[in-house]
Every structure is written in C-alpha cells, then in structure tokens.
N, C-alpha and C. Protein backbone atom coordinates (compact mmCIF):
# COMPACT_ATOMS: atom_id res chain seq x y z
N UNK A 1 48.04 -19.76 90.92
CA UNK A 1 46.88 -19.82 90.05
C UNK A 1 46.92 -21.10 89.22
N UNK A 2 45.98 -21.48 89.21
CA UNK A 2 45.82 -23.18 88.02
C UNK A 2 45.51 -21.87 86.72
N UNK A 3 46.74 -22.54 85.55
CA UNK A 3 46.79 -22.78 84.61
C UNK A 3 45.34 -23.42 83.55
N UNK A 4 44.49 -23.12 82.68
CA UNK A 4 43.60 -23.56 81.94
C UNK A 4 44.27 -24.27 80.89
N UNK A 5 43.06 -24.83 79.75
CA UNK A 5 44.18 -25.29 78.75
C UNK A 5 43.77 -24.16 77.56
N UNK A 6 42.85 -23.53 77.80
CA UNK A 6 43.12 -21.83 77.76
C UNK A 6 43.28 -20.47 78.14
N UNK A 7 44.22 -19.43 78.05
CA UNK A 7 44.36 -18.76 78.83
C UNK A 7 43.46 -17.08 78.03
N UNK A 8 42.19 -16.98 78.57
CA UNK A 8 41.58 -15.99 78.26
C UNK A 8 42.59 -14.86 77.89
N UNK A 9 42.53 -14.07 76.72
CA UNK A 9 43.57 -12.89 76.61
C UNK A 9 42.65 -11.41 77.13
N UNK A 10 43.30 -10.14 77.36
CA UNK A 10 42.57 -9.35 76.88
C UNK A 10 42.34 -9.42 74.98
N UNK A 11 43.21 -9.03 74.60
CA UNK A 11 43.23 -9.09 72.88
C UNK A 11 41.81 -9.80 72.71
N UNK A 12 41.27 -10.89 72.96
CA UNK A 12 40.80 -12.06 72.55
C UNK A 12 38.80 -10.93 73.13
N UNK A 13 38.98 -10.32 74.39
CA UNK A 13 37.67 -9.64 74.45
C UNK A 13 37.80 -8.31 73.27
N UNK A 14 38.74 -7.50 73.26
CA UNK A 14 38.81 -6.49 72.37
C UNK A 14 38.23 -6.76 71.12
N UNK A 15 38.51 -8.05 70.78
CA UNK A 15 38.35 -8.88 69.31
C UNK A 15 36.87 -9.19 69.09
N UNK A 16 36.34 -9.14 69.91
CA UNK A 16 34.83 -9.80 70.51
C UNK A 16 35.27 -11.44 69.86
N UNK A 17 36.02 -12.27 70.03
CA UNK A 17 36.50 -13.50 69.62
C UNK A 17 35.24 -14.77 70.31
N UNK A 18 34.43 -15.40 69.47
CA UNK A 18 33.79 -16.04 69.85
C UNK A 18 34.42 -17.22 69.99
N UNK A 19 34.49 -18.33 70.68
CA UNK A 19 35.36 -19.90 70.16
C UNK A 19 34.17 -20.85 69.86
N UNK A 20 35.04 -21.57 69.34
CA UNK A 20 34.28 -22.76 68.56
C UNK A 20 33.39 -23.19 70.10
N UNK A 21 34.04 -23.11 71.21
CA UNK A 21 33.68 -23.85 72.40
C UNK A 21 33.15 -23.42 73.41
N UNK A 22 32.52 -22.29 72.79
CA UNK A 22 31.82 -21.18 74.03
C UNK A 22 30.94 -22.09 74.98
N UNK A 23 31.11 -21.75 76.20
CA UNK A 23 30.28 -21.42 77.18
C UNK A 23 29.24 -20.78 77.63
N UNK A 24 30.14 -19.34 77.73
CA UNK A 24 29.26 -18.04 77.61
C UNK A 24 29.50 -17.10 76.87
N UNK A 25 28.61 -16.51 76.39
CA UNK A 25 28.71 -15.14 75.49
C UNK A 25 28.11 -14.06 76.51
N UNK A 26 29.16 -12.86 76.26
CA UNK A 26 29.00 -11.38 77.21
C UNK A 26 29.57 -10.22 76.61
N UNK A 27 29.46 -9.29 77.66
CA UNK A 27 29.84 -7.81 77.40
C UNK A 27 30.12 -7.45 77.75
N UNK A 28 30.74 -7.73 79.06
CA UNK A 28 31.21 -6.97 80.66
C UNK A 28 32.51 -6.11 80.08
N UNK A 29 32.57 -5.20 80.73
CA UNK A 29 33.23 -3.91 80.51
C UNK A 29 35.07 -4.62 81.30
N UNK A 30 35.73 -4.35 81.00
CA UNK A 30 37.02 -4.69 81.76
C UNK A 30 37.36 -3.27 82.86
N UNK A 31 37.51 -3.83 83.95
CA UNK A 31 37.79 -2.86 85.09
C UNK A 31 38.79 -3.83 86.24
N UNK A 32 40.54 -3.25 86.21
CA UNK A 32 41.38 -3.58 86.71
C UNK A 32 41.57 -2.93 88.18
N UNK A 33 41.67 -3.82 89.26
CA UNK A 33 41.87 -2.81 90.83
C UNK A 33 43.24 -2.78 90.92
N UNK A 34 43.97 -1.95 91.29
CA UNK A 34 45.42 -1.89 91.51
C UNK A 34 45.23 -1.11 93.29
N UNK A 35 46.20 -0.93 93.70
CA UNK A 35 46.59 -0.68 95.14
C UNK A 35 46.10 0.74 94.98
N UNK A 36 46.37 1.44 94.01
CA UNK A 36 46.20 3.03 94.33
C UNK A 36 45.21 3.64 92.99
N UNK A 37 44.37 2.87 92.33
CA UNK A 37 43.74 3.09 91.07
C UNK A 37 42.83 1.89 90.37
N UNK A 38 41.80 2.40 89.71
CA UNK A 38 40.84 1.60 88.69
C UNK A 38 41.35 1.73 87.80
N UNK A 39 41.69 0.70 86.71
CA UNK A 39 41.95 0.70 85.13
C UNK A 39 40.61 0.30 85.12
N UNK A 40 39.84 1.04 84.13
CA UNK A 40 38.73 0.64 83.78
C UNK A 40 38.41 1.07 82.28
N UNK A 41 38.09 0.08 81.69
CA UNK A 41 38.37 0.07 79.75
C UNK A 41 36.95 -0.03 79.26
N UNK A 42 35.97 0.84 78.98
CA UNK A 42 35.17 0.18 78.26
C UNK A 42 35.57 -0.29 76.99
N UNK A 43 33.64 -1.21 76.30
CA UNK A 43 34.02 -1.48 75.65
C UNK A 43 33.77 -0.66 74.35
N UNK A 44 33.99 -0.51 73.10
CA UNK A 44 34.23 0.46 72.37
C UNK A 44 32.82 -0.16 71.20
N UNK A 45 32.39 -1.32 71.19
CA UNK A 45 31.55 -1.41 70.65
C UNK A 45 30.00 -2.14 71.15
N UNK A 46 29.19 -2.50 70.47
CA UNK A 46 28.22 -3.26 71.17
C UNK A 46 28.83 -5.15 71.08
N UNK A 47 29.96 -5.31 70.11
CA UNK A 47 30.08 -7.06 70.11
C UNK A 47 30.10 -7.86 71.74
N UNK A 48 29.78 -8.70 71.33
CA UNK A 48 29.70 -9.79 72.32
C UNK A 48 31.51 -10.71 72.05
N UNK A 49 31.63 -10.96 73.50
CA UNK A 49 32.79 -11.68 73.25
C UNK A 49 32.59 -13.39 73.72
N UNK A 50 33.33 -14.43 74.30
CA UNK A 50 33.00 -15.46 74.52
C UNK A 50 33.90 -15.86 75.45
N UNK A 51 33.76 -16.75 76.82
CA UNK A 51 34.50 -17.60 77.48
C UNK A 51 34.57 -18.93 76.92
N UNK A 52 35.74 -19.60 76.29
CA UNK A 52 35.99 -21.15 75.97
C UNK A 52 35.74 -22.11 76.77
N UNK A 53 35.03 -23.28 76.69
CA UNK A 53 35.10 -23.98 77.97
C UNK A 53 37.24 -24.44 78.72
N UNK A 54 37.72 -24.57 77.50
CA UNK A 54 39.22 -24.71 77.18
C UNK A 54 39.63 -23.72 78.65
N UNK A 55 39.07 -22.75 79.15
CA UNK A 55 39.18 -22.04 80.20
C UNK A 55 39.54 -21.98 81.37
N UNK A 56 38.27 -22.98 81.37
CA UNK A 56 37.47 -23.43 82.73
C UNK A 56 38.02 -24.96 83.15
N UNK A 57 38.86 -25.45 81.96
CA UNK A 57 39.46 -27.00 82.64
C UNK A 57 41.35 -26.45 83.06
N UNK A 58 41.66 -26.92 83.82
CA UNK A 58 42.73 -27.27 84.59
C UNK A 58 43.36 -27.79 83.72
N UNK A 59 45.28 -27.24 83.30
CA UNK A 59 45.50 -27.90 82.26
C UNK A 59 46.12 -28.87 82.43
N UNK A 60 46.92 -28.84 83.90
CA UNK A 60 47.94 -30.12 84.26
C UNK A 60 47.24 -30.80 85.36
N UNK A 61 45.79 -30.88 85.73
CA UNK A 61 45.08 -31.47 86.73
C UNK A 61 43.86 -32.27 86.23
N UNK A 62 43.87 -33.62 86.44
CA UNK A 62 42.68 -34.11 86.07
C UNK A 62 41.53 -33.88 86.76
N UNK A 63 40.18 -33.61 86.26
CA UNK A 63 39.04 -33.19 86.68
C UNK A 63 39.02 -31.98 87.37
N UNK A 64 39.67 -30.95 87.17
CA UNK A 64 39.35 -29.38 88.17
C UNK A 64 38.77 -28.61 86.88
N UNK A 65 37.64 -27.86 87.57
CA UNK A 65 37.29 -26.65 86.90
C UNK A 65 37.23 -25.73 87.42
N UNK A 66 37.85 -24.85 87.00
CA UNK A 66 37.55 -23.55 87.69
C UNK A 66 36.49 -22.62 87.08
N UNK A 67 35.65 -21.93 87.96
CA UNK A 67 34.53 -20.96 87.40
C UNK A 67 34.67 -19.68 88.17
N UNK A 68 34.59 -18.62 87.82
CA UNK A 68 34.65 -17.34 88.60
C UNK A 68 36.04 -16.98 88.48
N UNK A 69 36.31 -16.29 89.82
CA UNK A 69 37.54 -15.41 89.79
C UNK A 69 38.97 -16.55 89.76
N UNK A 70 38.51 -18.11 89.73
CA UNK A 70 39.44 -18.35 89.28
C UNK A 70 40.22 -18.85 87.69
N UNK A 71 39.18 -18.59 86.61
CA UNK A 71 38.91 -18.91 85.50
C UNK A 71 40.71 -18.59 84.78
N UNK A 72 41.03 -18.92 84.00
CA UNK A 72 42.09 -18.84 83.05
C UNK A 72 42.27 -17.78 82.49
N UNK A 73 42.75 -16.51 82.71
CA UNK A 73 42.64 -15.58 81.91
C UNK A 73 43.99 -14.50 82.16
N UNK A 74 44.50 -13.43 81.23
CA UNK A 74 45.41 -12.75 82.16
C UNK A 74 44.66 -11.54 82.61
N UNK A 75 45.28 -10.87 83.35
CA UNK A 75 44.93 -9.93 84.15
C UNK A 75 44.18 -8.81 83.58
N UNK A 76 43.74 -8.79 82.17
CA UNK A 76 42.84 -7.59 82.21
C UNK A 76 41.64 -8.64 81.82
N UNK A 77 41.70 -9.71 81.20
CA UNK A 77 40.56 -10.15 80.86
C UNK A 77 39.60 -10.97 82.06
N UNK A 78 40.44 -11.34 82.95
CA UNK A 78 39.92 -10.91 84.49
C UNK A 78 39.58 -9.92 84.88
N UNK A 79 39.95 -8.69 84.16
CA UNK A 79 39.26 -7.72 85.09
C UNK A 79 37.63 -7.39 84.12
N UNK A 80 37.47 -8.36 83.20
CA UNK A 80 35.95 -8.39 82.75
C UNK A 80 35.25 -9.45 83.41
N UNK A 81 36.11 -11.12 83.32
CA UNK A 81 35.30 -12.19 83.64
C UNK A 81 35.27 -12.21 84.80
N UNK A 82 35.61 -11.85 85.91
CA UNK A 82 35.98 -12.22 87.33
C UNK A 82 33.99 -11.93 88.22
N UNK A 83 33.50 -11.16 87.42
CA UNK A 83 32.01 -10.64 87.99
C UNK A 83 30.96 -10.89 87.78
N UNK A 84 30.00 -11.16 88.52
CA UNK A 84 28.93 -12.28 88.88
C UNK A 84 28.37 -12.82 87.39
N UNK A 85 27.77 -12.21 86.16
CA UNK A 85 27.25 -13.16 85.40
C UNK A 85 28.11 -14.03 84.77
N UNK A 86 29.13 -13.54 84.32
CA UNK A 86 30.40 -14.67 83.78
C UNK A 86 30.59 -15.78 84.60
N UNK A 87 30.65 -15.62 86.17
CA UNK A 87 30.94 -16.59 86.76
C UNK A 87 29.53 -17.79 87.04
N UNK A 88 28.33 -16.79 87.63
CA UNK A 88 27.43 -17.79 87.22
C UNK A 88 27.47 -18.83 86.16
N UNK A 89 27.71 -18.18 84.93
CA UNK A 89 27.70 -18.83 83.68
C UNK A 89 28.70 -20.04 83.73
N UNK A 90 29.51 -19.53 84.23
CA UNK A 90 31.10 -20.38 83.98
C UNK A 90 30.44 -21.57 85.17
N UNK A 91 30.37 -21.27 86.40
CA UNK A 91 29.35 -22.52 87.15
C UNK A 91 28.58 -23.14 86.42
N UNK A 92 27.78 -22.81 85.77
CA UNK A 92 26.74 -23.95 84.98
C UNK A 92 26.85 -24.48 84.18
N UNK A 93 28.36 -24.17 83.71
CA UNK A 93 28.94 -24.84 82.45
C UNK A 93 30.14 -26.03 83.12
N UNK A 94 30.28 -25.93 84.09
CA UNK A 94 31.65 -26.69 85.07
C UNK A 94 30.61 -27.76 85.60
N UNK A 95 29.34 -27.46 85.93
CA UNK A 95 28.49 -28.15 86.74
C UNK A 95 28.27 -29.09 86.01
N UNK A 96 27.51 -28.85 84.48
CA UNK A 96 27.01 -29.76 83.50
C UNK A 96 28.16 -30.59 82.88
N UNK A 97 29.39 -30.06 82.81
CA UNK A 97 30.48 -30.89 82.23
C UNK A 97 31.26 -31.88 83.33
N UNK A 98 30.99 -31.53 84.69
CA UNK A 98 31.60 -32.48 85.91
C UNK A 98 29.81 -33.86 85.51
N UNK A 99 28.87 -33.36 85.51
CA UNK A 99 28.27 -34.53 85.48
C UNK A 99 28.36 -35.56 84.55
N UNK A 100 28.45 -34.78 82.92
CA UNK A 100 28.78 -35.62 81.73
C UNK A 100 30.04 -36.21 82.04
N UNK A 101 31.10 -35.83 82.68
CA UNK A 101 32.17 -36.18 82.75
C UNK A 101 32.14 -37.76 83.67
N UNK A 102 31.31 -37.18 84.73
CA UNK A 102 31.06 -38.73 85.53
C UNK A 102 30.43 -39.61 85.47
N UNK A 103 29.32 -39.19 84.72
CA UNK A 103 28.22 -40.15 83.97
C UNK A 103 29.73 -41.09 82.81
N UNK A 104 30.24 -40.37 82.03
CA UNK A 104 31.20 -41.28 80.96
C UNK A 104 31.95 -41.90 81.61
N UNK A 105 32.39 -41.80 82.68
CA UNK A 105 33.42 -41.64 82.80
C UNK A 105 34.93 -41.54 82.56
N UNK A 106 34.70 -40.13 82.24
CA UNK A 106 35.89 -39.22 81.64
C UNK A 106 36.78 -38.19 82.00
N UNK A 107 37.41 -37.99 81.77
CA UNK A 107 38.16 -36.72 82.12
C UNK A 107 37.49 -35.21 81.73
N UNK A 108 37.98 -34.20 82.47
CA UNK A 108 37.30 -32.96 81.76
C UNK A 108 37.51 -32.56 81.06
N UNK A 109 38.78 -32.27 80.37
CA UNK A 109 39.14 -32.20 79.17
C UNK A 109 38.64 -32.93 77.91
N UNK A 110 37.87 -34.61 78.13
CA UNK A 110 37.51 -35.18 77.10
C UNK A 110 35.85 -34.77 77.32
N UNK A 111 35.44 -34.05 77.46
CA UNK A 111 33.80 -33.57 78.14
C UNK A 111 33.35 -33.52 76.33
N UNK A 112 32.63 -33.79 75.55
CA UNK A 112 31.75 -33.67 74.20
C UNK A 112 31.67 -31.99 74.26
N UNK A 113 32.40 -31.49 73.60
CA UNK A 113 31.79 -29.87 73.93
C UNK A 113 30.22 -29.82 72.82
N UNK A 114 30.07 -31.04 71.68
CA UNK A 114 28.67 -30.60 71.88
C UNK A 114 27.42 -31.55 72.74
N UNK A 115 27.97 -31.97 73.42
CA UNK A 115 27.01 -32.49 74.14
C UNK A 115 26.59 -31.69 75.40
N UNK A 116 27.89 -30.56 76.20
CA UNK A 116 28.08 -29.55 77.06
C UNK A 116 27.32 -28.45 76.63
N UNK A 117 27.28 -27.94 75.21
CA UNK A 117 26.40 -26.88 74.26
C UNK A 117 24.97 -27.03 74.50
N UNK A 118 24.76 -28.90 74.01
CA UNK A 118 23.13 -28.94 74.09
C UNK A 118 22.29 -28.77 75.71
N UNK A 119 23.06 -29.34 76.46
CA UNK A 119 22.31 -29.06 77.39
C UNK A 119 22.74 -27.94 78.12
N UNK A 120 23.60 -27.20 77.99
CA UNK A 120 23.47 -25.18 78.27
C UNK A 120 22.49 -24.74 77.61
N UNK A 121 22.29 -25.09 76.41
CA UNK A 121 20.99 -24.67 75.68
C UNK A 121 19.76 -24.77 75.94
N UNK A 122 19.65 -26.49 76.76
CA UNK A 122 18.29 -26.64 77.24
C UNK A 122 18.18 -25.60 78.26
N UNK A 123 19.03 -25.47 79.22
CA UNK A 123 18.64 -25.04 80.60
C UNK A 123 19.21 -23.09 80.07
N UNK A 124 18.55 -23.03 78.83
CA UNK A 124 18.44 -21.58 78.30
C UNK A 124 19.64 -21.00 78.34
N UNK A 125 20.75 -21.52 78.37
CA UNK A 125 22.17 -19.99 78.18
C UNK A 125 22.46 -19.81 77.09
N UNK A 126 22.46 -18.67 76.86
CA UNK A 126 22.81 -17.62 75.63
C UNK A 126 24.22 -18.05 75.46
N UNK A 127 24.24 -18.69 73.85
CA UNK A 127 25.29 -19.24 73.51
C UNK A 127 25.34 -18.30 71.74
N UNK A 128 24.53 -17.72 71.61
CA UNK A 128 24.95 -17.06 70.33
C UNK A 128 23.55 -17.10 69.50
C-alpha cells in the first residue's frame, strides 16, 4: 500500500474531524469485510466528517495520488472511504490538483490547498 502524508484514522471519522484541507466532506457509515463476517459501525450521529487532501498525496513518491480504495487510511476508516462517493470525490480532487500541479510546475505535495478549494468549489463540491 502507498503510504499518504496522511493516514486517515478511524478515531478521526468518529470525531467527525474536519481538516483545515478538506477535499471532501461525508457520512458514509464504516462497514469492514473480513473472510467470515461484516464489521459494520454506524454512525452514531448526523456530523459530517472530512477526507484531507494530505491523504490523497503519496508520501515518499513524487506526483502520485491516490483516490478510492487506494486512499491513506487504516482499515476501518477504509471501511467508510473505500465507496463510490468518497472516491468520486477524492478523483476530482487528485484530478484538479495533478493539473495545478502541472500548470506550476510542482510537486503534489506543494499543490495551493487554497487554490485546490476554489476550484472544487467552482465545479460545486460540498466542502462545508
């Protein structure tokens, strides 16, 4: 698995923990597959929690992002982000930061997270 230069916690959805650097804001329920069983956790309130872009960059690789089931997280907070709207989301946030990134030319890690904000915003994602 690539390493992020954040590693989504569960704790961090329980918390409904927004970051300074959101991406996306959600609600997805955490549901773990094991060989012989579902862990499946709802969530206990209505808060919204947040994916960091810090996530979605590769921490020892220049320019990788990962979006979807391969996102930065441990294993239960994968078992919320791993499913289709998070990952959509997490795509359109990898998409817009690989272009700013090549337009500067920069690394992904140095991406403006508010320049990544404004235009998620234009193209309408619910950021809070």
């Amino acid at each position: 698995r690539v390493v992020g230069e954040y590693v989504l916690k569960h704790e961090d959805l329980l918390q409904a923990k927004i970051f300074e650097d959101a991406i996306a804001i959600l609600s997805s329920t955490v549901d773990v597959h094991t060989s012989s069983k579902v862990i499946y956790t709802p969530t206990k309130s209505t808060a919204s929690y947040s994916i960091p872009y810090r996530a979605i960059v590769a921490k020892d690789l220049d320019n990788v992002w990962m979006a979807g089931k391969n996102v930065s997280a441990d294993r239960f907070a994968h078992g919320a982000v791993r499913v289709m709207p998070p990952s959509i989301a997490m795509g359109q946030a990898a998409g817009i930061a690989a272009s700013l990134a090549s337009k500067a030319n920069i690394k992904a890690k140095e991406v403006p997270y508010n320049e990544l904000r404004s235009v998620l915003i234009k193209q309408n994602a619910y950021l809070g």
